[in-house]
PDB file of N, CA and C in Angstrom:
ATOM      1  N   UNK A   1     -14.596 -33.557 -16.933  1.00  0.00           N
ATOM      2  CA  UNK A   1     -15.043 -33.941 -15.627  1.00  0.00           C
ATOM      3  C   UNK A   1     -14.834 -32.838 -14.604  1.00  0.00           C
ATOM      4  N   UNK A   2     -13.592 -31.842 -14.761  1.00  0.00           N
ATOM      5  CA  UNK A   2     -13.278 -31.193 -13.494  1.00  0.00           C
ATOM      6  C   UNK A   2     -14.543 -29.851 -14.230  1.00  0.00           C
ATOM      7  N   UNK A   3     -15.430 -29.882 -15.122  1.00  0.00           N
ATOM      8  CA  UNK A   3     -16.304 -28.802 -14.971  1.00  0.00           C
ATOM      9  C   UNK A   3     -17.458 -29.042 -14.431  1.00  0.00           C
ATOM     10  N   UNK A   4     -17.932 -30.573 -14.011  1.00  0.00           N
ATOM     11  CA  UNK A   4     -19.076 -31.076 -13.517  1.00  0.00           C
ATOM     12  C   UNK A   4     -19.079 -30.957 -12.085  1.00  0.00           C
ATOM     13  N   UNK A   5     -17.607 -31.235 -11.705  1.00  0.00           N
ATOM     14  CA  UNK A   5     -17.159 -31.032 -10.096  1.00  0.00           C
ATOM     15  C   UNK A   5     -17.524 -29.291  -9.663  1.00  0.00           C
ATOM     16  N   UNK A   6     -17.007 -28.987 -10.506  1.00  0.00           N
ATOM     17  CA  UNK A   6     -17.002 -27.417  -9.857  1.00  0.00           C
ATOM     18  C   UNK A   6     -18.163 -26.600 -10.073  1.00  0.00           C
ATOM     19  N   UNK A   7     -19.459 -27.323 -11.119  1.00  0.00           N
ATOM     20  CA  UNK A   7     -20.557 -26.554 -11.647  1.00  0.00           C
ATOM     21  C   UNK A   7     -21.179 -27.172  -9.972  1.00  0.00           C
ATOM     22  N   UNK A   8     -20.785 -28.645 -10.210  1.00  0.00           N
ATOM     23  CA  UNK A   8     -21.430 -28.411  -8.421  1.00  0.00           C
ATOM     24  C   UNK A   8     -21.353 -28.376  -7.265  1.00  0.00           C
ATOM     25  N   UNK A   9     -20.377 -27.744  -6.782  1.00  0.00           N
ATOM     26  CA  UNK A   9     -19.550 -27.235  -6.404  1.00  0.00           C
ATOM     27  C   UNK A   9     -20.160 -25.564  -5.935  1.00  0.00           C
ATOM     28  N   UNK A  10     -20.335 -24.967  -7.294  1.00  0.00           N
ATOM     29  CA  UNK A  10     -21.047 -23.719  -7.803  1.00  0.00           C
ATOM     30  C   UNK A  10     -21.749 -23.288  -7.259  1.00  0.00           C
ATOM     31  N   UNK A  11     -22.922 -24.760  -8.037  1.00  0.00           N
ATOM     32  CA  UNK A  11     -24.234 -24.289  -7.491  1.00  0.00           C
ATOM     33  C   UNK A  11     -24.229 -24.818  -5.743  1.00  0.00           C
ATOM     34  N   UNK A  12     -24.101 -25.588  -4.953  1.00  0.00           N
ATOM     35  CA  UNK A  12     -24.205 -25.640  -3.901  1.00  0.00           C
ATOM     36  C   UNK A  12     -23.928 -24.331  -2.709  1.00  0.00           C
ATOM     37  N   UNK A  13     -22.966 -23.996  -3.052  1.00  0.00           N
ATOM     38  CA  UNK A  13     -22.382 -22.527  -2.784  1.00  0.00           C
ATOM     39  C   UNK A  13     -23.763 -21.305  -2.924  1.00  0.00           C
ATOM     40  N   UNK A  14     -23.646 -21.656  -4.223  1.00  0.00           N
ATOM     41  CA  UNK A  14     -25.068 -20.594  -4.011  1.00  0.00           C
ATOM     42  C   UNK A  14     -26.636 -21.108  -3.855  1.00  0.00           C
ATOM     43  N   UNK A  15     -26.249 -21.688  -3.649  1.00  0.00           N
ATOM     44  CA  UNK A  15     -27.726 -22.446  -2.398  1.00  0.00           C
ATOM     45  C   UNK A  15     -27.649 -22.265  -1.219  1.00  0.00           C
ATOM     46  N   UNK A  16     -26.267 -22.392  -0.311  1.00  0.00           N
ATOM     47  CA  UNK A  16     -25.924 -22.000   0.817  1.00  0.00           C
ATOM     48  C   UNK A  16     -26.188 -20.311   1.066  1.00  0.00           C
ATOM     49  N   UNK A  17     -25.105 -19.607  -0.067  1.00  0.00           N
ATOM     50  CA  UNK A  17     -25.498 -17.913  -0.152  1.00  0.00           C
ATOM     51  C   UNK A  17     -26.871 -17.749   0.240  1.00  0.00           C
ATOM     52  N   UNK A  18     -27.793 -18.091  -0.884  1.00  0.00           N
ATOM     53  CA  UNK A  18     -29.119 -17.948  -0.907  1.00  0.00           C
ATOM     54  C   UNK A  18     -29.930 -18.375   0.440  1.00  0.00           C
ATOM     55  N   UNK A  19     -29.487 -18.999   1.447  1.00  0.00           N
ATOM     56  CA  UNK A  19     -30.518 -19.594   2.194  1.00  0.00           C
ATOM     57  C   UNK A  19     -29.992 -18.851   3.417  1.00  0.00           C
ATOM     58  N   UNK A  20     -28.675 -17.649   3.072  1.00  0.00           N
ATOM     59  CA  UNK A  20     -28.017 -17.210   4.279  1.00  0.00           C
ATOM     60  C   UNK A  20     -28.756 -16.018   4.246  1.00  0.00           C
ATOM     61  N   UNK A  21     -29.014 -15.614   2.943  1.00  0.00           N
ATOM     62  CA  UNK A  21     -29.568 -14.164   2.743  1.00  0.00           C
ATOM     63  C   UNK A  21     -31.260 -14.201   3.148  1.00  0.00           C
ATOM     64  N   UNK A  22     -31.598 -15.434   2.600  1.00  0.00           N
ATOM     65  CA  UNK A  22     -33.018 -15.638   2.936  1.00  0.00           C
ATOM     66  C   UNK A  22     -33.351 -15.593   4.544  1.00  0.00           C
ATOM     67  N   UNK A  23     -32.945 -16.415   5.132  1.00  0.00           N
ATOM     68  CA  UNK A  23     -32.586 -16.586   6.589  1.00  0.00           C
ATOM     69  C   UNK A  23     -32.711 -14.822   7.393  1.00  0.00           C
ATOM     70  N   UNK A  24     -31.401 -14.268   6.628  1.00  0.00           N
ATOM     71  CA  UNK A  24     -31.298 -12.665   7.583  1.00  0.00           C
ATOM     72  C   UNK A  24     -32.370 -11.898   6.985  1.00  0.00           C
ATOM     73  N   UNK A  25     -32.654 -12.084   5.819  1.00  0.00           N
ATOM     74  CA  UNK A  25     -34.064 -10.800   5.551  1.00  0.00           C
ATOM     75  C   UNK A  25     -34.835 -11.126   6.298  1.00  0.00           C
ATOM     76  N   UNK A  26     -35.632 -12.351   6.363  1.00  0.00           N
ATOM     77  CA  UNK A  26     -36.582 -13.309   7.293  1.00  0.00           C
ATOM     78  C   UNK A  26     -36.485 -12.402   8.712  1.00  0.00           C
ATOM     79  N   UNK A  27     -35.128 -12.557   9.570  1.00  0.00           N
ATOM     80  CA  UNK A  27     -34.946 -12.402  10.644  1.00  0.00           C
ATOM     81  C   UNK A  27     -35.198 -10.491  10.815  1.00  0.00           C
ATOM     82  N   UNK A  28     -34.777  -9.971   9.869  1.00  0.00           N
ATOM     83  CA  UNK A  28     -34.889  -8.620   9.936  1.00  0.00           C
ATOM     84  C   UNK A  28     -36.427  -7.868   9.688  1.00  0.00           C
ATOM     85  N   UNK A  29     -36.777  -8.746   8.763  1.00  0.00           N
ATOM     86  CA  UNK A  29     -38.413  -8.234   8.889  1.00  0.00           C
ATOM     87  C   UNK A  29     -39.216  -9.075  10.127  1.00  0.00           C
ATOM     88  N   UNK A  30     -38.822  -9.484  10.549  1.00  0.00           N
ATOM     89  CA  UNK A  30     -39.918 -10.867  11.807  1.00  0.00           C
ATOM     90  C   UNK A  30     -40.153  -9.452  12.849  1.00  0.00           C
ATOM     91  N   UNK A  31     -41.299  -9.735  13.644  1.00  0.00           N
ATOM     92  CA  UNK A  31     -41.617  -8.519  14.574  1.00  0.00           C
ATOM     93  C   UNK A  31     -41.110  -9.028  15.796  1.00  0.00           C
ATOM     94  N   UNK A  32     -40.033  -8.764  16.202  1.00  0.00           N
ATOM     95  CA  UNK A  32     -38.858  -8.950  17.438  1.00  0.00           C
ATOM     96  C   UNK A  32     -37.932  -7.433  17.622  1.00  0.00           C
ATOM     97  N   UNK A  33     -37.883  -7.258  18.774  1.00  0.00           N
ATOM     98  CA  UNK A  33     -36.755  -6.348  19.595  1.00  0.00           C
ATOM     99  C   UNK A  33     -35.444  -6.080  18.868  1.00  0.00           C
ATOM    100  N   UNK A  34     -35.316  -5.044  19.138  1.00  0.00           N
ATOM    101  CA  UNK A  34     -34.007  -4.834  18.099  1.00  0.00           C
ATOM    102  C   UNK A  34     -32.982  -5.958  18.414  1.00  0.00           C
ATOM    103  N   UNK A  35     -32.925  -5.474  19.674  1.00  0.00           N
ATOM    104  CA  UNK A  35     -31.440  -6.501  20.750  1.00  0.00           C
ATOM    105  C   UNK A  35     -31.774  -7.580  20.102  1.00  0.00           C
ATOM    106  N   UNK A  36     -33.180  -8.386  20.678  1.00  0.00           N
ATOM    107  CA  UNK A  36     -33.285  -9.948  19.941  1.00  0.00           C
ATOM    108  C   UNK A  36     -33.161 -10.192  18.382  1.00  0.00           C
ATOM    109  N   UNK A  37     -33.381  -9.313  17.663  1.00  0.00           N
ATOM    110  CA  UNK A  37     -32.877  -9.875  16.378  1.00  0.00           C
ATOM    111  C   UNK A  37     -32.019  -9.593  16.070  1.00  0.00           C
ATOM    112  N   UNK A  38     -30.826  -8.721  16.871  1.00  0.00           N
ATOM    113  CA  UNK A  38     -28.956  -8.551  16.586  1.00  0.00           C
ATOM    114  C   UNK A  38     -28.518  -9.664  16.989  1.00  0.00           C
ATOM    115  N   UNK A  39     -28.947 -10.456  18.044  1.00  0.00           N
ATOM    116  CA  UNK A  39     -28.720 -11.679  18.712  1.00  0.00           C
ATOM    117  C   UNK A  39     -28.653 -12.995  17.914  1.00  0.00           C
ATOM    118  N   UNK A  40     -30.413 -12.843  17.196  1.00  0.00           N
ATOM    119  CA  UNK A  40     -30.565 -13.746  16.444  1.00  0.00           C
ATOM    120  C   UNK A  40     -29.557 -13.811  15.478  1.00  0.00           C
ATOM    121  N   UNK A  41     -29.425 -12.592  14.721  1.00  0.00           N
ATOM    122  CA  UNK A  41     -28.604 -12.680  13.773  1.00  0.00           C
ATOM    123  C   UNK A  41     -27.626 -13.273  13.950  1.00  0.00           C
ATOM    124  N   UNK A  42     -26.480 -12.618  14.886  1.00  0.00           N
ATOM    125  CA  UNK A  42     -24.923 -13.176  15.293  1.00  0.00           C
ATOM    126  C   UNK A  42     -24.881 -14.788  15.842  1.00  0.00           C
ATOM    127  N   UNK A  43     -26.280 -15.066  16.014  1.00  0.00           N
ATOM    128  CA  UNK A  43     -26.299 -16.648  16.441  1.00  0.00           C
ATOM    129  C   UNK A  43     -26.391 -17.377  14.907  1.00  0.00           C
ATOM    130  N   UNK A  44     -27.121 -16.898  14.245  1.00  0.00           N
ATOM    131  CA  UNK A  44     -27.096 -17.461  12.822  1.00  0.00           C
ATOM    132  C   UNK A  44     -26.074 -17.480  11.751  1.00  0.00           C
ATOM    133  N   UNK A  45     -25.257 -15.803  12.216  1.00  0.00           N
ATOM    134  CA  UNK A  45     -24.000 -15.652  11.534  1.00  0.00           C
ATOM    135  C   UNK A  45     -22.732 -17.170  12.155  1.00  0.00           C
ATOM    136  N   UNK A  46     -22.837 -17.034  13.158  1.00  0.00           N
ATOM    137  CA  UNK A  46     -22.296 -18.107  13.715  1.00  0.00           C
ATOM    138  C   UNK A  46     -22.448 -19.866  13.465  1.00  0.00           C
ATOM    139  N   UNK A  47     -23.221 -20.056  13.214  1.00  0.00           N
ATOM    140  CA  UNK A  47     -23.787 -21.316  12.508  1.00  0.00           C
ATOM    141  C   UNK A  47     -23.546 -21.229  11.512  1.00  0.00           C
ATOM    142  N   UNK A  48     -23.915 -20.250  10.533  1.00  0.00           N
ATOM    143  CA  UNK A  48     -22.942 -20.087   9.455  1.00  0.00           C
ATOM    144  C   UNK A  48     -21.619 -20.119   9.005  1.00  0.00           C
ATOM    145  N   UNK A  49     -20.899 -19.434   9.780  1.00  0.00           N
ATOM    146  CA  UNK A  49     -19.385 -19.623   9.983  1.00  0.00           C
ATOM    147  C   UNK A  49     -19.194 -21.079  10.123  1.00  0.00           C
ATOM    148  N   UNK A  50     -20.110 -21.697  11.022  1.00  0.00           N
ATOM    149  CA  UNK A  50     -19.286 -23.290  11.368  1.00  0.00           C
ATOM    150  C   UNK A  50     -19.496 -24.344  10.041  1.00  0.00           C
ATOM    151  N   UNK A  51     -21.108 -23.703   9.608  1.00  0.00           N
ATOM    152  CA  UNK A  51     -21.049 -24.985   8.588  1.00  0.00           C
ATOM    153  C   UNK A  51     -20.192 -24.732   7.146  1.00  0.00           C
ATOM    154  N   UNK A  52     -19.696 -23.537   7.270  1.00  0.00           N
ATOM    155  CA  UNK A  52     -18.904 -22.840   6.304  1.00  0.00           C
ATOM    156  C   UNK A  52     -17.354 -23.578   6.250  1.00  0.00           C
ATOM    157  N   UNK A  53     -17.180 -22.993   7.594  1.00  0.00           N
ATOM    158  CA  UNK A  53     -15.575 -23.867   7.954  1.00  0.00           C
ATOM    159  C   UNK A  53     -15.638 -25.590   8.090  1.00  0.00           C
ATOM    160  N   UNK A  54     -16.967 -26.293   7.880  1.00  0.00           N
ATOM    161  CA  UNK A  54     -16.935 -27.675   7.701  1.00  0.00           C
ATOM    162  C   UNK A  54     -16.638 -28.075   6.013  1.00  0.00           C
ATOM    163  N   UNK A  55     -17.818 -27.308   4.966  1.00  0.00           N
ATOM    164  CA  UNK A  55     -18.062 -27.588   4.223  1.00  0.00           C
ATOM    165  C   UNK A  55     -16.262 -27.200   3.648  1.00  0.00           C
ATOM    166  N   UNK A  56     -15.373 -26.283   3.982  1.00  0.00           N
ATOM    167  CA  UNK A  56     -14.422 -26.170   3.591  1.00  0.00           C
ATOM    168  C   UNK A  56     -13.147 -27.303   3.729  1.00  0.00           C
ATOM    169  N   UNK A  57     -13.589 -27.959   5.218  1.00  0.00           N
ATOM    170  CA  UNK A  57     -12.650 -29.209   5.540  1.00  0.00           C
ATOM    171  C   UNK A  57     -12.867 -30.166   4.883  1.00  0.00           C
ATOM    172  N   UNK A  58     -14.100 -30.296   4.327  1.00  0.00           N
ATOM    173  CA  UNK A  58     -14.599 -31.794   3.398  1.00  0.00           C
ATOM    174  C   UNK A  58     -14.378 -31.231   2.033  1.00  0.00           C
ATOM    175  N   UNK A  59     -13.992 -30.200   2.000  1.00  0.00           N
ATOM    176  CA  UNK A  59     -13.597 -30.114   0.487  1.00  0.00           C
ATOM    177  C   UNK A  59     -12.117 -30.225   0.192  1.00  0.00           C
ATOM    178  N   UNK A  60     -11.793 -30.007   0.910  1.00  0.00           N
ATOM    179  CA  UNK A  60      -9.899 -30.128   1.211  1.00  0.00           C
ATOM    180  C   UNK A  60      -9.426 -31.492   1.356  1.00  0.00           C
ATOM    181  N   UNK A  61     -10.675 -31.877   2.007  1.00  0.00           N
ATOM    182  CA  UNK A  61     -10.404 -33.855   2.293  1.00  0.00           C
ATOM    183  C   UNK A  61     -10.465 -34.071   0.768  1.00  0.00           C
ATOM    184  N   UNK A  62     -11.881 -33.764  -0.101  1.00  0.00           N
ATOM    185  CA  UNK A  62     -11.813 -34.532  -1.456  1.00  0.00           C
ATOM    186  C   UNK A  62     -10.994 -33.746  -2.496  1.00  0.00           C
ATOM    187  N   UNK A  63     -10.283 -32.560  -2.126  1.00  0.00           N
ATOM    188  CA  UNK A  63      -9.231 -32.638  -2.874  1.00  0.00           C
ATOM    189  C   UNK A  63      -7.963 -33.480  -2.762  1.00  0.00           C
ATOM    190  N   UNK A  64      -7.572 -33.620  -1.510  1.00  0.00           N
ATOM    191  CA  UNK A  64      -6.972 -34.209  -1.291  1.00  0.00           C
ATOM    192  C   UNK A  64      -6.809 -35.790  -1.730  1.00  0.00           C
ATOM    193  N   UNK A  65      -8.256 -36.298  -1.563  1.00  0.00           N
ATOM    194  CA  UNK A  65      -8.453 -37.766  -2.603  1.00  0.00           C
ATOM    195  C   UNK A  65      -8.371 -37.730  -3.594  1.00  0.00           C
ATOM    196  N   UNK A  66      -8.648 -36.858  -4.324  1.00  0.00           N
ATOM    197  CA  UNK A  66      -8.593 -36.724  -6.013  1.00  0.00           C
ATOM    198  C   UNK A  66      -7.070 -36.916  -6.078  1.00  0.00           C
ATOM    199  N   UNK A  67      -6.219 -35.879  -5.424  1.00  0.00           N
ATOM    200  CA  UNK A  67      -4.903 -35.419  -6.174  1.00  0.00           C
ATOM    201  C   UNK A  67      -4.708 -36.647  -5.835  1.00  0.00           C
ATOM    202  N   UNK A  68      -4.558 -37.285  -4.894  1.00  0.00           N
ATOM    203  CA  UNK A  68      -3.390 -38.969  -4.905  1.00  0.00           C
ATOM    204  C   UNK A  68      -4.350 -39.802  -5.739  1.00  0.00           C
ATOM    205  N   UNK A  69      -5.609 -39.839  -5.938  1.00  0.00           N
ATOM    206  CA  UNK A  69      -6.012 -40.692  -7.700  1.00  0.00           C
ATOM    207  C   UNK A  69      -5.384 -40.016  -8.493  1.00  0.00           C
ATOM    208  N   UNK A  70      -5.320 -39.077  -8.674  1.00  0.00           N
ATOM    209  CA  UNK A  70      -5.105 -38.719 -10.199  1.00  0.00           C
ATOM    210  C   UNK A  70      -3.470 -38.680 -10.079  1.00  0.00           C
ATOM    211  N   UNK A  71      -2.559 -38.602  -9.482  1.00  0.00           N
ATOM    212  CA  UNK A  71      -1.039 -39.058  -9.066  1.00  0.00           C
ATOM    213  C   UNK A  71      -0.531 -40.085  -9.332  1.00  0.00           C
ATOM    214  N   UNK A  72      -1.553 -40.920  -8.996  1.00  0.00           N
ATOM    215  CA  UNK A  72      -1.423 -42.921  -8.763  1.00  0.00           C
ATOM    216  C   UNK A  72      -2.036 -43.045 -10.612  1.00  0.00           C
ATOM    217  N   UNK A  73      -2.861 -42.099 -10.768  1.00  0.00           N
ATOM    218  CA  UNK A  73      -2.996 -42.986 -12.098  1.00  0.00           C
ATOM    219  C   UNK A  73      -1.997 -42.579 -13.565  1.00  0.00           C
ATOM    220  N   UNK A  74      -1.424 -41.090 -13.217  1.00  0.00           N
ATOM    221  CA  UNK A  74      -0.003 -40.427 -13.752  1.00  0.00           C
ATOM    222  C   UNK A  74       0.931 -41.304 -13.457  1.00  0.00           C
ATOM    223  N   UNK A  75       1.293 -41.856 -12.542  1.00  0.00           N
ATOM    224  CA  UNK A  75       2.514 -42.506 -12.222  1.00  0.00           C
ATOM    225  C   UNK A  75       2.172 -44.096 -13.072  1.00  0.00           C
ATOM    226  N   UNK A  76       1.032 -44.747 -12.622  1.00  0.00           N
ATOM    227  CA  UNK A  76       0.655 -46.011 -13.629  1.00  0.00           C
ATOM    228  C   UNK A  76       0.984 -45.892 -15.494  1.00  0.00           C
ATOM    229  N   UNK A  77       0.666 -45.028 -15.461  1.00  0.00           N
ATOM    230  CA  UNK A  77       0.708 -44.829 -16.965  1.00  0.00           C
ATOM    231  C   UNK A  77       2.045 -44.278 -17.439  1.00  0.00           C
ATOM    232  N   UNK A  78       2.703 -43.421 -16.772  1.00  0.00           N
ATOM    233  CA  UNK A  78       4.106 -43.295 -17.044  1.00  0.00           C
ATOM    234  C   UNK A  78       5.226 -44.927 -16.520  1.00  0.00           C
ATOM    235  N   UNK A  79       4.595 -45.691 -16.078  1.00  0.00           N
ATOM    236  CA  UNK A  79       4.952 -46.883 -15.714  1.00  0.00           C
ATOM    237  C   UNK A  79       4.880 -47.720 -17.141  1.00  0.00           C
ATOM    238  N   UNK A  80       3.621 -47.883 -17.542  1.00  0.00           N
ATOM    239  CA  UNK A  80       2.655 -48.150 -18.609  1.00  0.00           C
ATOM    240  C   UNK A  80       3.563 -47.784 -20.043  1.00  0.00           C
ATOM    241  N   UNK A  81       4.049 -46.421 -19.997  1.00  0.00           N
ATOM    242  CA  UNK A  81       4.317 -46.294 -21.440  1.00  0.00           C
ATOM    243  C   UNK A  81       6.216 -46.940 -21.529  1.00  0.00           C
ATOM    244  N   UNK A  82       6.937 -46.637 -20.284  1.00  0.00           N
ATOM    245  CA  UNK A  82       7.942 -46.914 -19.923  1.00  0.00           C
ATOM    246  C   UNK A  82       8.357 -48.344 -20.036  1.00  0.00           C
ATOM    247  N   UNK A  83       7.664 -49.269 -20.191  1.00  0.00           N
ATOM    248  CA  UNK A  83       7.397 -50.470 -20.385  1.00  0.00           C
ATOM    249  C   UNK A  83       7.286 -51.378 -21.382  1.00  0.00           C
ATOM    250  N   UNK A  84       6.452 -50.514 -22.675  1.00  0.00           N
ATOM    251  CA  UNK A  84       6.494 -50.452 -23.676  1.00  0.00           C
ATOM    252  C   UNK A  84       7.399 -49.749 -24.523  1.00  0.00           C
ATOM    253  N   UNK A  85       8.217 -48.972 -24.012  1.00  0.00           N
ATOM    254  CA  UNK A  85       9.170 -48.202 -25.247  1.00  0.00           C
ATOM    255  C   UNK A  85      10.237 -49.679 -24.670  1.00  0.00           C
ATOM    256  N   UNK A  86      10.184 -49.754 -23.243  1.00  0.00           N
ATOM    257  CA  UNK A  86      11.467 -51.166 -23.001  1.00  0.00           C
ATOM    258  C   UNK A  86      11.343 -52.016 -23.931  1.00  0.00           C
ATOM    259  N   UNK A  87      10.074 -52.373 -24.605  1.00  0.00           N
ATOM    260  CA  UNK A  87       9.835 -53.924 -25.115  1.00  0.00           C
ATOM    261  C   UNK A  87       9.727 -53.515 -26.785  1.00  0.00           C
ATOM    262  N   UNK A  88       9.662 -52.120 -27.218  1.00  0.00           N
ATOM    263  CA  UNK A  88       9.959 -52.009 -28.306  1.00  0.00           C
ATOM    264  C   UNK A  88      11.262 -51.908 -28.798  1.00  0.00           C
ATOM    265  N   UNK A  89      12.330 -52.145 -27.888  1.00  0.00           N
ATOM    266  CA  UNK A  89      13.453 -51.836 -28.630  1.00  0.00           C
ATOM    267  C   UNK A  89      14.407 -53.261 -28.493  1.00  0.00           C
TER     268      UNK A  89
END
């Protein structure tokens, strides 16, 4: 399971890459002023940065959910086997 998480995971990442690079070639070939497309750029670099530093907080959130499932279900089962060695003896 943790290779399905992270293949997408992966690929999303480089969908984002890809649409950052697409985005600045776009902006660098478009027929605009130098100034206006340094502008453009650093406005886009900037939007970038933010949805960057979001997509990083919601990933920290669902790590964060995972580790206390997968904690809660370590601790159940060490409950689980603890229980059974009691009643086997």
């Amino acid at each position: 399971m943790a290779n399905d998480s992270s293949s997408g995971s992966g690929l999303f990442t480089a969908f984002v890459l890809g649409a950052v690079a697409g985005a600045a070639i776009a902006l660098l070939y478009a027929p605009a002023a130098g100034e206006e497309t340094r502008r453009k750029i650093a406005e886009k670099a900037r939007e970038g940065r933010k949805r960057a530093e979001s997509a990083m907080r919601e990933g920290q959130q669902a790590f964060s959910r995972h580790r206390d499932t997968i904690a809660q279900a370590f601790e159940r089962g060490r409950e689980g086997f603890e229980q059974a060695r009691k009643e086997s003896l």
